[in-house]
PDB file of N, CA and C in Angstrom:
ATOM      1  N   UNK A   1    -221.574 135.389  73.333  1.00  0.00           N
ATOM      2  CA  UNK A   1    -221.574 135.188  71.894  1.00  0.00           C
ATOM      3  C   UNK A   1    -220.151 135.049  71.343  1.00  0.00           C
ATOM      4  N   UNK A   2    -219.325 135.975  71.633  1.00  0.00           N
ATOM      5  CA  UNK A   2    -217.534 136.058  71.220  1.00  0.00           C
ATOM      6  C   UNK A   2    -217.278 134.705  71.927  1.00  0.00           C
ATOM      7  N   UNK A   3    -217.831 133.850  72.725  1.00  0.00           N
ATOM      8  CA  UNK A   3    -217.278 132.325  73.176  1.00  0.00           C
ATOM      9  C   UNK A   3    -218.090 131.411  72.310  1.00  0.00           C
ATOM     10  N   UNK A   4    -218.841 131.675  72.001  1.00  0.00           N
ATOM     11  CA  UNK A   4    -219.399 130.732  70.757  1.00  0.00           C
ATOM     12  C   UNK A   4    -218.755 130.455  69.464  1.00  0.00           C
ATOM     13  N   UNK A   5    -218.566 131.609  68.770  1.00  0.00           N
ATOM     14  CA  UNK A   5    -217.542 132.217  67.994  1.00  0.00           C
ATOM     15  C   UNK A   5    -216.361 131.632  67.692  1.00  0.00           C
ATOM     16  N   UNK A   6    -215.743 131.365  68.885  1.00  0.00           N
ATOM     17  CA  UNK A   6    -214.201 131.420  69.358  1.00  0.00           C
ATOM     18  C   UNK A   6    -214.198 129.694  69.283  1.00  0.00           C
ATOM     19  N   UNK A   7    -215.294 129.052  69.625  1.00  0.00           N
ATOM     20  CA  UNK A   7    -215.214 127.721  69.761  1.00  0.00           C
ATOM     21  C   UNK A   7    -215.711 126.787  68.218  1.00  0.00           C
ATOM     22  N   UNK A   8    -215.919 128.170  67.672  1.00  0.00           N
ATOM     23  CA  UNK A   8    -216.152 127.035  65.991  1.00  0.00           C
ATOM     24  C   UNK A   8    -215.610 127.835  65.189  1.00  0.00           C
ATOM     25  N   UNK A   9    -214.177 128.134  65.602  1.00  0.00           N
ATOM     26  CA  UNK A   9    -212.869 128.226  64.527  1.00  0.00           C
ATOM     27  C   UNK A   9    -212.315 127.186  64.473  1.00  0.00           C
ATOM     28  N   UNK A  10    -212.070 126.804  62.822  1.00  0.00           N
ATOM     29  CA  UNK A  10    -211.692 125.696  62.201  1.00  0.00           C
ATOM     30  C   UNK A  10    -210.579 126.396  61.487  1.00  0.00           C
ATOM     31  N   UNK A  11    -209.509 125.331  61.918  1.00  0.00           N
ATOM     32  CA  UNK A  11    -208.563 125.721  61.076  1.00  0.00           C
ATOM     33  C   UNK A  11    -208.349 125.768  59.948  1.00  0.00           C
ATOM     34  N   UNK A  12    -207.865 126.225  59.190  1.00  0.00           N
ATOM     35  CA  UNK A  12    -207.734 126.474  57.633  1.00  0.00           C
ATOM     36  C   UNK A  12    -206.218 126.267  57.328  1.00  0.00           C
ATOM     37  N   UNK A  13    -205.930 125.070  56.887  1.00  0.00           N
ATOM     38  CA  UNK A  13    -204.548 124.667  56.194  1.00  0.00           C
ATOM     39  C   UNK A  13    -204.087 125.004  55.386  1.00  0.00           C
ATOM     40  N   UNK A  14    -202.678 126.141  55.213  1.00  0.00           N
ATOM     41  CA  UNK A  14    -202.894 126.576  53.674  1.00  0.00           C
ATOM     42  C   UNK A  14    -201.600 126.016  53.171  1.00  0.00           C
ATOM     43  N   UNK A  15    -200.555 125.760  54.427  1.00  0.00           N
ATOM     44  CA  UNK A  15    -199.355 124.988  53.478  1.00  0.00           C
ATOM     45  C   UNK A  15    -198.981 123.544  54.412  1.00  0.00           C
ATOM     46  N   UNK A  16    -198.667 122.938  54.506  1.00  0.00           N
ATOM     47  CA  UNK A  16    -198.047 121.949  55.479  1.00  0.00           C
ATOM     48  C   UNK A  16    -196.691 120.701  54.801  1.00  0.00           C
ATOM     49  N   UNK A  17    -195.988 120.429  55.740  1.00  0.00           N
ATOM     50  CA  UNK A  17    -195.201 119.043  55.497  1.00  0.00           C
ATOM     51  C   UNK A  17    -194.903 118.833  57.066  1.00  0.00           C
ATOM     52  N   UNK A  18    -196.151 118.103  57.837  1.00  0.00           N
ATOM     53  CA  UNK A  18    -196.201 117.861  59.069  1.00  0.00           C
ATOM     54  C   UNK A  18    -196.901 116.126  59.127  1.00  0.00           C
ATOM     55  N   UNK A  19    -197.210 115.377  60.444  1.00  0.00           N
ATOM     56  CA  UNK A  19    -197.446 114.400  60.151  1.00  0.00           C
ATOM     57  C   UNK A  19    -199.095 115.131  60.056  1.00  0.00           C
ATOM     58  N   UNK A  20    -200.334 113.837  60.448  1.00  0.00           N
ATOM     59  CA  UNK A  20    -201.732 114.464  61.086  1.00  0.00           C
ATOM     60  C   UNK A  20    -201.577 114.813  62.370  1.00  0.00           C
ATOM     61  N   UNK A  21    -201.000 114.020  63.287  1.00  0.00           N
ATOM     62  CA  UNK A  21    -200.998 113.992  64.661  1.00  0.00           C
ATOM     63  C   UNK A  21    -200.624 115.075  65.320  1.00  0.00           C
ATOM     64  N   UNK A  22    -199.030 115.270  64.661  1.00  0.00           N
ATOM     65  CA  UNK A  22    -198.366 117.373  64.744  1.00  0.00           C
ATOM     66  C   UNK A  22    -199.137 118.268  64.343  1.00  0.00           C
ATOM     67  N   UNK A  23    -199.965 117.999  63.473  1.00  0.00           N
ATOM     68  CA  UNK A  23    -200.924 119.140  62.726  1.00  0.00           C
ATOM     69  C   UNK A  23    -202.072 119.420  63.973  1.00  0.00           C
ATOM     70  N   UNK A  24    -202.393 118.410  64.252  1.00  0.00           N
ATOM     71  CA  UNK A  24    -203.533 118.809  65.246  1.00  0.00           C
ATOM     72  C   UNK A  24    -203.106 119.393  66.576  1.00  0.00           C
ATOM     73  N   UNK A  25    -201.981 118.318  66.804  1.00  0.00           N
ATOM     74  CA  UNK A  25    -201.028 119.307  67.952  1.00  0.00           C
ATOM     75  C   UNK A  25    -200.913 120.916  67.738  1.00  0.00           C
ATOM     76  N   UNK A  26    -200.156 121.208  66.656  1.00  0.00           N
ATOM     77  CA  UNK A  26    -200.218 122.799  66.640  1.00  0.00           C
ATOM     78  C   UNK A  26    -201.348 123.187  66.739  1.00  0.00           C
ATOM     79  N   UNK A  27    -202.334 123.171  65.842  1.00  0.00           N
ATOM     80  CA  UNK A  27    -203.829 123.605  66.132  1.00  0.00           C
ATOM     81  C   UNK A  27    -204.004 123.798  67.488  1.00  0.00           C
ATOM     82  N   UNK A  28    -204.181 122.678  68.475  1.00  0.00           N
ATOM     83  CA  UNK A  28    -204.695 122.909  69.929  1.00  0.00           C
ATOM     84  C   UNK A  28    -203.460 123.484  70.028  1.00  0.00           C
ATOM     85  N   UNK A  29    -202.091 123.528  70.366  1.00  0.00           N
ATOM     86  CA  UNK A  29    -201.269 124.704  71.148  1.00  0.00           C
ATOM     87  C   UNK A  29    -201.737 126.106  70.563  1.00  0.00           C
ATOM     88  N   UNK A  30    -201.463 126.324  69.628  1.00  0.00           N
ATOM     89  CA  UNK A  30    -202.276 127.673  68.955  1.00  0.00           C
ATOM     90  C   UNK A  30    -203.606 128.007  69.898  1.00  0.00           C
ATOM     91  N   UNK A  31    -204.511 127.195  69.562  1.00  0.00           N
ATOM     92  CA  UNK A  31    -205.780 127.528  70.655  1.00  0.00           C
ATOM     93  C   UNK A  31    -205.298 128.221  72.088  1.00  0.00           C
ATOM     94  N   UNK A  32    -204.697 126.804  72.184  1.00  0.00           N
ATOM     95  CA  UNK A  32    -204.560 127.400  73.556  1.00  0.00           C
ATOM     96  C   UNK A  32    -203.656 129.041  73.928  1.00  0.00           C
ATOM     97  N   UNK A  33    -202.965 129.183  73.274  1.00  0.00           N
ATOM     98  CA  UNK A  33    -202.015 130.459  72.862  1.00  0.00           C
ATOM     99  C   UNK A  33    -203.267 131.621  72.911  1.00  0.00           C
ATOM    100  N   UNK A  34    -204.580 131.597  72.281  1.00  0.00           N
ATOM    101  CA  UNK A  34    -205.083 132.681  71.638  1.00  0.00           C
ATOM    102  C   UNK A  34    -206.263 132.564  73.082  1.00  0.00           C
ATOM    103  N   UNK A  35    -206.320 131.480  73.216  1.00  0.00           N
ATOM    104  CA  UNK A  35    -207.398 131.497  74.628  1.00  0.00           C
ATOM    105  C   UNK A  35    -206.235 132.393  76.060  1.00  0.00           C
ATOM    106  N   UNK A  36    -205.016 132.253  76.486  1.00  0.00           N
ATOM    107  CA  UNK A  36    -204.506 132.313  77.230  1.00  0.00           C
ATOM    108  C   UNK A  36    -204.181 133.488  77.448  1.00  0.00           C
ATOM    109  N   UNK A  37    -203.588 134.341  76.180  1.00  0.00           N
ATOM    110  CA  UNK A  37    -203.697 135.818  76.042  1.00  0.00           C
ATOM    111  C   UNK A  37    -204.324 136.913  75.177  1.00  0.00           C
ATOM    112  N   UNK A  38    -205.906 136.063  75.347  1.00  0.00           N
ATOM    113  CA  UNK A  38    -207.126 136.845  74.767  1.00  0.00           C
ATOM    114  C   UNK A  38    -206.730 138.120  75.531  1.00  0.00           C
ATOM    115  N   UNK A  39    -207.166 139.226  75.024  1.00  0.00           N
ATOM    116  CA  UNK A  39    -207.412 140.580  75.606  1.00  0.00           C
ATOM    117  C   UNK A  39    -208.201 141.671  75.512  1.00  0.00           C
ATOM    118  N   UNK A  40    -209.115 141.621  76.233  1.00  0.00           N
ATOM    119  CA  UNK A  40    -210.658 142.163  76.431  1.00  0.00           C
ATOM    120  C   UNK A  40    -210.391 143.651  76.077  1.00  0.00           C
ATOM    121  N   UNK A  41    -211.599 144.332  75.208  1.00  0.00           N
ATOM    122  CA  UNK A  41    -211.182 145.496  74.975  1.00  0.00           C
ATOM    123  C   UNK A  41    -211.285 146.839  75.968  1.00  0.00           C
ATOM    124  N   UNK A  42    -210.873 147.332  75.329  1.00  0.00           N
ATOM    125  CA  UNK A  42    -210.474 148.584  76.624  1.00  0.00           C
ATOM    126  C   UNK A  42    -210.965 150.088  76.258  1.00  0.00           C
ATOM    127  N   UNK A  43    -211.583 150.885  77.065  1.00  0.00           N
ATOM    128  CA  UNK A  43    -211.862 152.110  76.580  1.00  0.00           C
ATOM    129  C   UNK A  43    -210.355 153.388  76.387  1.00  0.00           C
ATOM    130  N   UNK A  44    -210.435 153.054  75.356  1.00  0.00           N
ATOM    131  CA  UNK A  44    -209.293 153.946  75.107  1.00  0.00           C
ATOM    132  C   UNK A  44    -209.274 154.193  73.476  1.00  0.00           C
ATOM    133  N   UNK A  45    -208.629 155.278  72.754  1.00  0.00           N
ATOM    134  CA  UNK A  45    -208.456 155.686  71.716  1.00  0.00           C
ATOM    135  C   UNK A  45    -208.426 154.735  70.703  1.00  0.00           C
ATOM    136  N   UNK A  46    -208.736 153.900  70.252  1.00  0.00           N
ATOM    137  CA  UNK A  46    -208.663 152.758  69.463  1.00  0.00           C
ATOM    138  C   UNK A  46    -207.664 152.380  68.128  1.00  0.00           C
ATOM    139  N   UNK A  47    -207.495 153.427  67.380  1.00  0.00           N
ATOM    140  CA  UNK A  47    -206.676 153.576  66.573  1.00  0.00           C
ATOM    141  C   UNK A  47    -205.021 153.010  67.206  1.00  0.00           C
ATOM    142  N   UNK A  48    -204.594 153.728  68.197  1.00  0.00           N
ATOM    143  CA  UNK A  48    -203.222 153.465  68.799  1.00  0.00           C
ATOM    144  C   UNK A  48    -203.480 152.295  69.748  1.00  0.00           C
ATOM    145  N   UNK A  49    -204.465 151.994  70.790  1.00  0.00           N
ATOM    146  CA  UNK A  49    -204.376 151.067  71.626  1.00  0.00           C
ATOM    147  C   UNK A  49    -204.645 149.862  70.839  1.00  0.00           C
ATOM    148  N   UNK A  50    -205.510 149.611  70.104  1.00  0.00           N
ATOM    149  CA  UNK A  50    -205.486 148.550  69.601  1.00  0.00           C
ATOM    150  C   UNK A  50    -204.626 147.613  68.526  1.00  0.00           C
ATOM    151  N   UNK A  51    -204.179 148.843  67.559  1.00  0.00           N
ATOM    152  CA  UNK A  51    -203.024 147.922  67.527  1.00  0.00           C
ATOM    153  C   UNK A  51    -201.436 147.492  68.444  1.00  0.00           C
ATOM    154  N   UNK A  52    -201.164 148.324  69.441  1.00  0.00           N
ATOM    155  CA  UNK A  52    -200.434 148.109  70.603  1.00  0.00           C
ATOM    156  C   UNK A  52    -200.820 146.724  70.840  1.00  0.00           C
ATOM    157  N   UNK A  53    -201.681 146.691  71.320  1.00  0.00           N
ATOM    158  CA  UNK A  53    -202.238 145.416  72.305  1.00  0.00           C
ATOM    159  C   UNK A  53    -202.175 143.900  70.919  1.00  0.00           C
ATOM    160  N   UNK A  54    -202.902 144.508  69.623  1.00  0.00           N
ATOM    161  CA  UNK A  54    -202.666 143.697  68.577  1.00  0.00           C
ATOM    162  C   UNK A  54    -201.047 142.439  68.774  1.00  0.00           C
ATOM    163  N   UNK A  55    -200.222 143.588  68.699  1.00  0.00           N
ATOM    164  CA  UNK A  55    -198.494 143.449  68.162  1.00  0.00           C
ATOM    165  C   UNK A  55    -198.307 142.357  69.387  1.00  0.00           C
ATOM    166  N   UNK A  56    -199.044 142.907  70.794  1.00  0.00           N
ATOM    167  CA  UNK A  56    -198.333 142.281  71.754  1.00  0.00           C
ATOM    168  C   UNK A  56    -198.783 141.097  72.409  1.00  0.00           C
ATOM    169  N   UNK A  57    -200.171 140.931  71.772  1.00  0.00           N
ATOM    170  CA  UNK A  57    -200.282 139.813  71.782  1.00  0.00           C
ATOM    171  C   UNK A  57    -199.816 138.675  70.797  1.00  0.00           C
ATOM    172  N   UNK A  58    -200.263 138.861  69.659  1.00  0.00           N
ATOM    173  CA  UNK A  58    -199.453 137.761  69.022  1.00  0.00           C
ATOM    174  C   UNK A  58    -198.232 137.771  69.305  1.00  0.00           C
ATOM    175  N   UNK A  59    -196.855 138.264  69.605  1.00  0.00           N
ATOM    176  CA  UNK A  59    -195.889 138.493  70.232  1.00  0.00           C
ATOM    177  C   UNK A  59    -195.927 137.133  71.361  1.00  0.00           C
ATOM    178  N   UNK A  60    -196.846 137.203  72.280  1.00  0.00           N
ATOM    179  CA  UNK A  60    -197.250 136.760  73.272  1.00  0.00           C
ATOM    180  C   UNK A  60    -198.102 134.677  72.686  1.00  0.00           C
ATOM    181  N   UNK A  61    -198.596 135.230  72.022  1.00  0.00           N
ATOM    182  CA  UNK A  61    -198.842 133.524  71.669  1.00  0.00           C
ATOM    183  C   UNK A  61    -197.719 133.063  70.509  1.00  0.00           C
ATOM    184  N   UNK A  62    -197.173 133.790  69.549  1.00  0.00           N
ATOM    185  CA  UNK A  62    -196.356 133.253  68.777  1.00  0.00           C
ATOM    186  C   UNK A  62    -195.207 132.528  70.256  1.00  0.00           C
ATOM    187  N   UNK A  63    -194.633 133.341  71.066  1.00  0.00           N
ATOM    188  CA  UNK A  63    -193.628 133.086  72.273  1.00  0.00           C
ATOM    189  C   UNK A  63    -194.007 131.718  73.014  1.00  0.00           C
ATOM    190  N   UNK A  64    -195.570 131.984  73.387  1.00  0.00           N
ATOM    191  CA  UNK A  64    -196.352 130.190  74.078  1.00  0.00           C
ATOM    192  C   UNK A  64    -196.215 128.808  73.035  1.00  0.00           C
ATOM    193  N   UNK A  65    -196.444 129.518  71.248  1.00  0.00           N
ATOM    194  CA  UNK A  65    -196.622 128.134  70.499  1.00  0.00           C
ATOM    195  C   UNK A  65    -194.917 127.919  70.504  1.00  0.00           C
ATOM    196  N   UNK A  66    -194.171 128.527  70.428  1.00  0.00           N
ATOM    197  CA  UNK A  66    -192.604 128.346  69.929  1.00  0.00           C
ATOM    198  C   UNK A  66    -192.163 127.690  71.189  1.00  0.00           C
ATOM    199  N   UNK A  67    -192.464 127.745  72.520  1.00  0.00           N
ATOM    200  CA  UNK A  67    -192.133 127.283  73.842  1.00  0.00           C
ATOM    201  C   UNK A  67    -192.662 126.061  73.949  1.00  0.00           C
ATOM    202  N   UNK A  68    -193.752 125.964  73.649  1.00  0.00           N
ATOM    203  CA  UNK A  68    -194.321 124.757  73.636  1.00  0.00           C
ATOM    204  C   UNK A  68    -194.065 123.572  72.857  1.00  0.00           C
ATOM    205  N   UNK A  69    -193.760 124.239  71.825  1.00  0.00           N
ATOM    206  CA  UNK A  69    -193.222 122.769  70.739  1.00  0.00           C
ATOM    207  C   UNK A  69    -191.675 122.859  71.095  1.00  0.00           C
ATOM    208  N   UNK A  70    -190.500 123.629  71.382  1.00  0.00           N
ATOM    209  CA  UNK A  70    -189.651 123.139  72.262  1.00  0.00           C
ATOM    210  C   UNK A  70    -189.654 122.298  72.868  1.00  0.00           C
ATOM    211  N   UNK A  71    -190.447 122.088  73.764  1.00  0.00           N
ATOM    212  CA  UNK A  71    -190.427 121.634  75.246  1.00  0.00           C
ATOM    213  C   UNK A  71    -191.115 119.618  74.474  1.00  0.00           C
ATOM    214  N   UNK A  72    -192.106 120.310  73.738  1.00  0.00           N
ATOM    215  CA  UNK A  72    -192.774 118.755  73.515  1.00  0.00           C
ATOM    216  C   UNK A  72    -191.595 118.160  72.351  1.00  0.00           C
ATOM    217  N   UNK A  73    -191.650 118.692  71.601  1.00  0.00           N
ATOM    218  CA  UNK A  73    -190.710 118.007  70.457  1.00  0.00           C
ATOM    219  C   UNK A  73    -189.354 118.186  70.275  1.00  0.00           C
ATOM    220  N   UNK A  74    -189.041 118.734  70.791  1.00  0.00           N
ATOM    221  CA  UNK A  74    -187.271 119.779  71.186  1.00  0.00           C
ATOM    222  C   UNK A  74    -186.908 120.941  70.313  1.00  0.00           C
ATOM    223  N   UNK A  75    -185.723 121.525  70.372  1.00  0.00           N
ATOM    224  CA  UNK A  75    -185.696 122.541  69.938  1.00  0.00           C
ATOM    225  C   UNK A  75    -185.366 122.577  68.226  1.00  0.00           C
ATOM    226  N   UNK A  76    -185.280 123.264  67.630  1.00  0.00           N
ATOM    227  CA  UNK A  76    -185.368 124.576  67.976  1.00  0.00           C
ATOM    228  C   UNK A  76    -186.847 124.625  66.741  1.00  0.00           C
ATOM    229  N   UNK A  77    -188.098 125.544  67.107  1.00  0.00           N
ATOM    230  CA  UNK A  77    -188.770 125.723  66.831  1.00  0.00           C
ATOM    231  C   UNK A  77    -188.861 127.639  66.626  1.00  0.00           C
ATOM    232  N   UNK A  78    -189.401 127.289  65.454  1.00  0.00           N
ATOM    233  CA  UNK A  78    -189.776 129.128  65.213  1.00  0.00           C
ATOM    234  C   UNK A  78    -191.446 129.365  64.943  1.00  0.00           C
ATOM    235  N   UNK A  79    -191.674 130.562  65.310  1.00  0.00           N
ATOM    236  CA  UNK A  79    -193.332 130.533  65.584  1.00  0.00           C
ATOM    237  C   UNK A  79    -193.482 132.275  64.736  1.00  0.00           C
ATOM    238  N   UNK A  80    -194.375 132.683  63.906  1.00  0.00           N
ATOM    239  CA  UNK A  80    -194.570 133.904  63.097  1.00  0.00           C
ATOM    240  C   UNK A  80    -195.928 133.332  63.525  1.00  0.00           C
ATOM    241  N   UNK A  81    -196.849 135.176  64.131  1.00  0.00           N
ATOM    242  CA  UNK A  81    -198.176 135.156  64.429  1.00  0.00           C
ATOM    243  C   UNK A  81    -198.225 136.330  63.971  1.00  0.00           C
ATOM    244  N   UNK A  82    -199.836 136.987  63.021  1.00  0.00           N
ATOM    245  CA  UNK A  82    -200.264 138.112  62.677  1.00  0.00           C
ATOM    246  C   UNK A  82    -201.304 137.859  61.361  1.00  0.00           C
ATOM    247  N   UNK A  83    -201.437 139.052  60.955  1.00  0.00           N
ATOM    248  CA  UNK A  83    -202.561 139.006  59.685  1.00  0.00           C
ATOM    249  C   UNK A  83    -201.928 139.563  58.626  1.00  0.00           C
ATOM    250  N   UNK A  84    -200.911 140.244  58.551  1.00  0.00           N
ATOM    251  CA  UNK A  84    -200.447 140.532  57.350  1.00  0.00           C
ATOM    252  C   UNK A  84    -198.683 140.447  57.092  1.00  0.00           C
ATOM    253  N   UNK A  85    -198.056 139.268  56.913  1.00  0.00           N
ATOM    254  CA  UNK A  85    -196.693 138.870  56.747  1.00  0.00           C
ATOM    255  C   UNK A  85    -196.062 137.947  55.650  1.00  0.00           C
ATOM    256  N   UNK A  86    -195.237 138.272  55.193  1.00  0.00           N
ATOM    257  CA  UNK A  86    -194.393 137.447  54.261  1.00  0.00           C
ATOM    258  C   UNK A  86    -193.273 136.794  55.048  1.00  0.00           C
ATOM    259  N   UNK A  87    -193.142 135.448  54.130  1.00  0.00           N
ATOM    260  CA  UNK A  87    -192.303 135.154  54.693  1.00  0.00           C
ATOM    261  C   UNK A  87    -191.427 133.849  53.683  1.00  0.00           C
ATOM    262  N   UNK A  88    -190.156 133.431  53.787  1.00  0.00           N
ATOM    263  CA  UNK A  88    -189.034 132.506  52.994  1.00  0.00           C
ATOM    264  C   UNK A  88    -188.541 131.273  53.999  1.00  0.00           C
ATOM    265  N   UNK A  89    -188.809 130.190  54.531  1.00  0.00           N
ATOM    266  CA  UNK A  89    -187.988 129.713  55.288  1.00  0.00           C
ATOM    267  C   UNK A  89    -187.567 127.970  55.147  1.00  0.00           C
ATOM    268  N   UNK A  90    -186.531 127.995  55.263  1.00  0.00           N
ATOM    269  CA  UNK A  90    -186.440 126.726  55.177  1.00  0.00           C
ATOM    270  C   UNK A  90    -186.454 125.861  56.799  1.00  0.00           C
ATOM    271  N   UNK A  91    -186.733 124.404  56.723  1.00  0.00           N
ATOM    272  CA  UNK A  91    -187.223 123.902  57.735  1.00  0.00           C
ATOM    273  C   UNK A  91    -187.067 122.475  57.592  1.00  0.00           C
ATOM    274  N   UNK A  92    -186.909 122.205  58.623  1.00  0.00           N
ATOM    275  CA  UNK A  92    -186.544 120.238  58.576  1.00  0.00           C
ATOM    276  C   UNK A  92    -188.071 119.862  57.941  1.00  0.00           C
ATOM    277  N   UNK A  93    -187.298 118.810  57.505  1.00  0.00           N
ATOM    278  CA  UNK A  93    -188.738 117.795  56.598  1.00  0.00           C
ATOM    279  C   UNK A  93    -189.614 117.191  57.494  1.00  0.00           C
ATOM    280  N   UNK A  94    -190.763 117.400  57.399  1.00  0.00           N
ATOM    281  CA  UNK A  94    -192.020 117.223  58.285  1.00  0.00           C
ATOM    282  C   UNK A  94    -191.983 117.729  59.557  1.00  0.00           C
ATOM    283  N   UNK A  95    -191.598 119.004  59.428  1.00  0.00           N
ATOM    284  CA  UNK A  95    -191.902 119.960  60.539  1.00  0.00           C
ATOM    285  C   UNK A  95    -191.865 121.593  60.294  1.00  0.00           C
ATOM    286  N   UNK A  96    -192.937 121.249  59.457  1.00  0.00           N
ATOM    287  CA  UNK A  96    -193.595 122.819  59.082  1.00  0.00           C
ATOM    288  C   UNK A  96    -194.747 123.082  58.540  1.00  0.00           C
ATOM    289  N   UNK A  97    -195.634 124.278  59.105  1.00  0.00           N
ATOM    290  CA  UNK A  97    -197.178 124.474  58.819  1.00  0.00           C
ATOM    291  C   UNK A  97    -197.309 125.689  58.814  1.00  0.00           C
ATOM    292  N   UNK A  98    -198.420 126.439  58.204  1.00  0.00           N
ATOM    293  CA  UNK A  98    -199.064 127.647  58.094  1.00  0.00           C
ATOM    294  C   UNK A  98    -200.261 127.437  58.212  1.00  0.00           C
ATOM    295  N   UNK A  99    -201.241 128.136  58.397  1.00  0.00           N
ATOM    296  CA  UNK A  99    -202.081 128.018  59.011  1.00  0.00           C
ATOM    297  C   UNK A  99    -203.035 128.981  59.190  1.00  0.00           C
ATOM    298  N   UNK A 100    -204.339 128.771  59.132  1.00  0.00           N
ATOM    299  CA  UNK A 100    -205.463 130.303  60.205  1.00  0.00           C
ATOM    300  C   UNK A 100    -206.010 129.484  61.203  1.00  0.00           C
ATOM    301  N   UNK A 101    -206.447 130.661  61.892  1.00  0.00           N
ATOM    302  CA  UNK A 101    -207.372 130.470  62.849  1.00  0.00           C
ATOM    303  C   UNK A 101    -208.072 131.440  62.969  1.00  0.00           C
ATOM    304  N   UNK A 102    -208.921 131.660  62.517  1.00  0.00           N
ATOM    305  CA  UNK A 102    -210.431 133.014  62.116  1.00  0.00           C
ATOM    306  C   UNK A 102    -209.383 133.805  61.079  1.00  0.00           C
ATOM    307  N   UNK A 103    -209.076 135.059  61.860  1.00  0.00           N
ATOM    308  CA  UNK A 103    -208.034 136.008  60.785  1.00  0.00           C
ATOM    309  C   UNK A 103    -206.423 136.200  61.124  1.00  0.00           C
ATOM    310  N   UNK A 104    -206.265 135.386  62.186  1.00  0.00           N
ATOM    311  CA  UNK A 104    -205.153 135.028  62.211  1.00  0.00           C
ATOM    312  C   UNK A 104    -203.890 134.114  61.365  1.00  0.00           C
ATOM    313  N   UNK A 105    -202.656 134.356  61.316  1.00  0.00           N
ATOM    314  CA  UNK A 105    -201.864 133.352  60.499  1.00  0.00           C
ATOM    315  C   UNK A 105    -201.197 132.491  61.337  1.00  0.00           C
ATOM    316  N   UNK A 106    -200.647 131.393  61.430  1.00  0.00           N
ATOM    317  CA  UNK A 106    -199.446 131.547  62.383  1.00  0.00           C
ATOM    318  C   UNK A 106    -198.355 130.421  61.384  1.00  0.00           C
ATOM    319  N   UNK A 107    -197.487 130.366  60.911  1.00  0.00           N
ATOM    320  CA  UNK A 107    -196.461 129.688  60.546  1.00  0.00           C
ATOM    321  C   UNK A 107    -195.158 129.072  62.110  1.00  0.00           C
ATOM    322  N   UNK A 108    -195.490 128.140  61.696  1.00  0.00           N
ATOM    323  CA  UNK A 108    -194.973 127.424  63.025  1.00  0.00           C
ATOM    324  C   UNK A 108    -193.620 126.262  61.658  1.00  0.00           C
ATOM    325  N   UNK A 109    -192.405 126.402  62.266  1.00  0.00           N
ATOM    326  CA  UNK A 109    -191.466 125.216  61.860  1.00  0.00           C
ATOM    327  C   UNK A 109    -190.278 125.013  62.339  1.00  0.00           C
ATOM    328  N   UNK A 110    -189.597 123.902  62.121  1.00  0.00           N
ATOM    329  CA  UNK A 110    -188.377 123.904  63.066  1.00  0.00           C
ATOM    330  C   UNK A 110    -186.899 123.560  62.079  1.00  0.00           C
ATOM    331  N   UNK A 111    -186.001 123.876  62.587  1.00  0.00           N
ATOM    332  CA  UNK A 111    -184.821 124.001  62.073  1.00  0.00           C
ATOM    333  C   UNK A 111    -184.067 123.044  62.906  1.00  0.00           C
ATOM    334  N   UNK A 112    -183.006 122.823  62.469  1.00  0.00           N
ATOM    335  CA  UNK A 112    -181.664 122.334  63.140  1.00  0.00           C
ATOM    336  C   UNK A 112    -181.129 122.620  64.433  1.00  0.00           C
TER     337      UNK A 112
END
């Protein structure tokens, strides 16, 4: 059922100055980010383990989407993943997005 779920998250656009083509690009790298270091739950105290594991994963896909658009589009790319963050940034023109994916955020953009 959690793979059913997982496969009809639609992204939700909440800011952009990207082309369509980059937009969808991030989307699938993101996916792939949240598929790659999914992390199955664990019997343990929940309060402390779960947000541990929370921090370190997005940690962990913000690090895959920021590597990834490096590598495809060059550098330098910055990647913010979580559910509750502010944020100010400036960013080259047509290369910057915010974004969900279920209750996730991720602000993805690139600089100089």
């Amino acid at each position: 059922m959690a793979t059913e779920k997982k496969d009809k998250l639609e992204p939700q656009i909440k800011s952009v100055d990207m082309s369509e083509d980059m937009q969808q690009e991030a989307v699938e790298v993101a996916i792939e980010a949240m598929e790659k270091y999914h992390i199955e739950k664990v019997e343990a105290p929940k309060h402390m383990c779960l947000l541990k594991f929370s921090t370190n994963r997005n940690q962990d896909i913000a690090q895959y989407i920021k590597r990834e658009f490096d590598s495809r589009k060059g550098a330098t790319w910055h990647c913010v993943v979580g559910r509750n963050f502010g944020s100010f940034v400036t960013h080259e023109t047509k290369h910057f997005i915010y974004f969900y994916l279920g209750h996730c955020a991720i602000l993805l953009f690139k600089t100089q």
